[in-house]
C-alpha atoms as a PDB file:
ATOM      1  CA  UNK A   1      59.603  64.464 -17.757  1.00  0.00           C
ATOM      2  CA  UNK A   2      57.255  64.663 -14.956  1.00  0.00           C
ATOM      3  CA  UNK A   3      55.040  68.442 -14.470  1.00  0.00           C
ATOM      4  CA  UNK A   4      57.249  68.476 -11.123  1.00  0.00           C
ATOM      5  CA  UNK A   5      60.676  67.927 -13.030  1.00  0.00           C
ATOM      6  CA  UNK A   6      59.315  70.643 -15.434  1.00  0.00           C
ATOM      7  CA  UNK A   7      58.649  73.418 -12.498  1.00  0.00           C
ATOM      8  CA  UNK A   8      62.321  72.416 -10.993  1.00  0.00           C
ATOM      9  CA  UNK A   9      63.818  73.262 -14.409  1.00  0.00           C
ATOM     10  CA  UNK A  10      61.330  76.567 -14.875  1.00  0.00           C
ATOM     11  CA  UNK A  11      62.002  77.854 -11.157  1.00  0.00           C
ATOM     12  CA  UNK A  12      66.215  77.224 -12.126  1.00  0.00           C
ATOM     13  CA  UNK A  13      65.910  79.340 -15.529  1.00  0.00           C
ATOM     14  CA  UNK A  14      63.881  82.039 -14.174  1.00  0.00           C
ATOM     15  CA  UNK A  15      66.453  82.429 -11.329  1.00  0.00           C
ATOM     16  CA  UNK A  16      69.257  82.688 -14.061  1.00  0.00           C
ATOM     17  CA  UNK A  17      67.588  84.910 -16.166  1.00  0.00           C
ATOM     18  CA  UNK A  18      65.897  87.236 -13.699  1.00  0.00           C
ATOM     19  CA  UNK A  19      68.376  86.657 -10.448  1.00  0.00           C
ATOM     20  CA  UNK A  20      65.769  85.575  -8.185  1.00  0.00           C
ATOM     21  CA  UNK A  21      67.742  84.834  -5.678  1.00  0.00           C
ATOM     22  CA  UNK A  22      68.132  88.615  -5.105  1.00  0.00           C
ATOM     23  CA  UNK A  23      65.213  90.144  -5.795  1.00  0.00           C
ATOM     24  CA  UNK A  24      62.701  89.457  -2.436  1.00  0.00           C
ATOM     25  CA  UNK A  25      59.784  90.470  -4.837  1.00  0.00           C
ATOM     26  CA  UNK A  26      60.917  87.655  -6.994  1.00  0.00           C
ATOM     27  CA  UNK A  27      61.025  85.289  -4.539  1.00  0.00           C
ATOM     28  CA  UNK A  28      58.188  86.273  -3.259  1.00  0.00           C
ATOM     29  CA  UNK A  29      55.929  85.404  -6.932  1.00  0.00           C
ATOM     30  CA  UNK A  30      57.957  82.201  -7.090  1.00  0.00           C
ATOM     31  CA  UNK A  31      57.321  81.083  -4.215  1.00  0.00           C
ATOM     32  CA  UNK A  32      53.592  80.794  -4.523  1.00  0.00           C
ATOM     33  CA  UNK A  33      51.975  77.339  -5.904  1.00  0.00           C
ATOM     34  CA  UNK A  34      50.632  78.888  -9.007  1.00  0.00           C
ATOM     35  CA  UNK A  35      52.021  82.200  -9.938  1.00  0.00           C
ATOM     36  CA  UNK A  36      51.604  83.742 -13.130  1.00  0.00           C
ATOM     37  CA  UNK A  37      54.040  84.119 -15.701  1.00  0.00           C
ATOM     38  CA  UNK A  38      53.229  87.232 -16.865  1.00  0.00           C
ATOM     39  CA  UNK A  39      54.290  88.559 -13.815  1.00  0.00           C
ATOM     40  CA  UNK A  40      57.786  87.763 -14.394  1.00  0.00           C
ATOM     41  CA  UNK A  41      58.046  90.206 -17.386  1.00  0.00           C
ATOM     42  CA  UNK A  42      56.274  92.413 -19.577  1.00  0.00           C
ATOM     43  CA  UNK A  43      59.823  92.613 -22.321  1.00  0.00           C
ATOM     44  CA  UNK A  44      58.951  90.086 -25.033  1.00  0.00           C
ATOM     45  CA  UNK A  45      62.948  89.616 -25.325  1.00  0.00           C
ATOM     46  CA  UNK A  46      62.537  87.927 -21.609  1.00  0.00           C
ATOM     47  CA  UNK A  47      59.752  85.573 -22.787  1.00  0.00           C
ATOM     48  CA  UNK A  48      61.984  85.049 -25.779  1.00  0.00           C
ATOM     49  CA  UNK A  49      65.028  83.925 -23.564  1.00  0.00           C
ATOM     50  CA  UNK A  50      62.791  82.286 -21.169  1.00  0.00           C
ATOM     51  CA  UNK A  51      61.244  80.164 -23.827  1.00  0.00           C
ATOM     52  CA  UNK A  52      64.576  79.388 -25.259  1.00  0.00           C
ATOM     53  CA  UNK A  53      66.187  78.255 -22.363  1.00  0.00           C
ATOM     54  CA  UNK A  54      62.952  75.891 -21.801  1.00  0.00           C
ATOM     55  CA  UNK A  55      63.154  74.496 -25.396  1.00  0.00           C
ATOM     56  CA  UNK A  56      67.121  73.802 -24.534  1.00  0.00           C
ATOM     57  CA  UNK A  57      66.350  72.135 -20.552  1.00  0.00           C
ATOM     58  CA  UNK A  58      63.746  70.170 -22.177  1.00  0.00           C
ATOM     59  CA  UNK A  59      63.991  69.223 -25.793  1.00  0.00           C
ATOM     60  CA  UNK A  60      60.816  70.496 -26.334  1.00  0.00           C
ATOM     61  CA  UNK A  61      60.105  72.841 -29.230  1.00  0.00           C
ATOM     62  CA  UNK A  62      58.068  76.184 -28.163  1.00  0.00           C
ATOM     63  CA  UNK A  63      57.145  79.182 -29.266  1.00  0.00           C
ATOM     64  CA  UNK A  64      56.470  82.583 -27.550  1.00  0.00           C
ATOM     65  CA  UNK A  65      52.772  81.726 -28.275  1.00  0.00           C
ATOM     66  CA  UNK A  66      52.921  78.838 -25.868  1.00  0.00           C
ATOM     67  CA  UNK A  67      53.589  81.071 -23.039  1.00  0.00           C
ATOM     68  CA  UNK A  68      50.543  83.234 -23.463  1.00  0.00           C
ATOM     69  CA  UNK A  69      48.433  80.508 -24.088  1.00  0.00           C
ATOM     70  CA  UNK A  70      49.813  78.857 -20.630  1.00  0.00           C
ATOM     71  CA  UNK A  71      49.749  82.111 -18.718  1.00  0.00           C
ATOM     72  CA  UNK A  72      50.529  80.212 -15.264  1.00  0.00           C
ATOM     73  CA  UNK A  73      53.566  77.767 -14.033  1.00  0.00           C
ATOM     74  CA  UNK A  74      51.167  75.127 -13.500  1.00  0.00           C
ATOM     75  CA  UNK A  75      49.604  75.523 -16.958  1.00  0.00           C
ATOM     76  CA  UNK A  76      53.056  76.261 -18.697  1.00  0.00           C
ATOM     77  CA  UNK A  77      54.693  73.028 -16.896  1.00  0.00           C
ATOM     78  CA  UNK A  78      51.589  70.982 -17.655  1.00  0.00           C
ATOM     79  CA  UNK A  79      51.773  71.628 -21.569  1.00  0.00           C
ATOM     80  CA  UNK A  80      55.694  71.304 -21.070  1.00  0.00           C
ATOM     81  CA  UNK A  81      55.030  67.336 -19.467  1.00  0.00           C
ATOM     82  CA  UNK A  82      52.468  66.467 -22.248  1.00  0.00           C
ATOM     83  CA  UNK A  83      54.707  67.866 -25.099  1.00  0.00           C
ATOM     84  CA  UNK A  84      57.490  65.428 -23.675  1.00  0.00           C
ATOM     85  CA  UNK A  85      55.200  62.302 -23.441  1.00  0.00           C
ATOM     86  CA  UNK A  86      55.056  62.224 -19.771  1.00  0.00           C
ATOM     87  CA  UNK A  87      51.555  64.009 -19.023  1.00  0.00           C
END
C-alpha cells in the first residue's frame, strides 16, 4: 500500500470513529495536508480504536506507541506504507 492509499483508509476510519462528516471542526483539521493527530483526541481509548481499526484496514501490526511517535497523518501514513513494504 501506497502513503496515499494509507491516508484514504486513515481519513475513512477517523470519519467512522469520530463522525466527521458532522462535525465542521472536524472537517475542518482533516481537511488540511498535514494535520496532527493529536488533535483528533486526547482519550487514549480513541487512539486505541483508531489504532485498531488501522491494524485491521491494513494488516499492519501497531501499537498505541506508533501514534505518538508519528504525531502527524503524513508521518503516521508514511510509517504505515513502509511497515507494508510499499515505502
Amino acid at each position: 500500500m501506497t502513503s496515499s492509499d494509507i491516508r484514504a483508509i486513515l481519513l475513512d476510519v477517523i470519519e467512522e470513529l469520530f463522525s466527521a462528516s458532522t462535525d465542521a471542526d472536524m472537517q475542518e483539521l482533516i481537511s488540511q495536508p498535514d494535520f496532527k493527530l493529536t488533535d483528533l483526541t486526547d482519550s487514549s481509548l480513541s487512539v486505541t480504536e483508531l489504532v485498531m481499526r488501522m491494524e485491521e484496514e491494513t494488516g499492519v501490526m501497531l501499537e498505541n506507541a506508533d501514534f505518538e511517535a508519528h504525531p502527524t497523518c503524513n508521518s503516521f501514513c508514511a510509517m504505515l506504507a513502509e511497515r507494508s513494504g510499499a515505502a
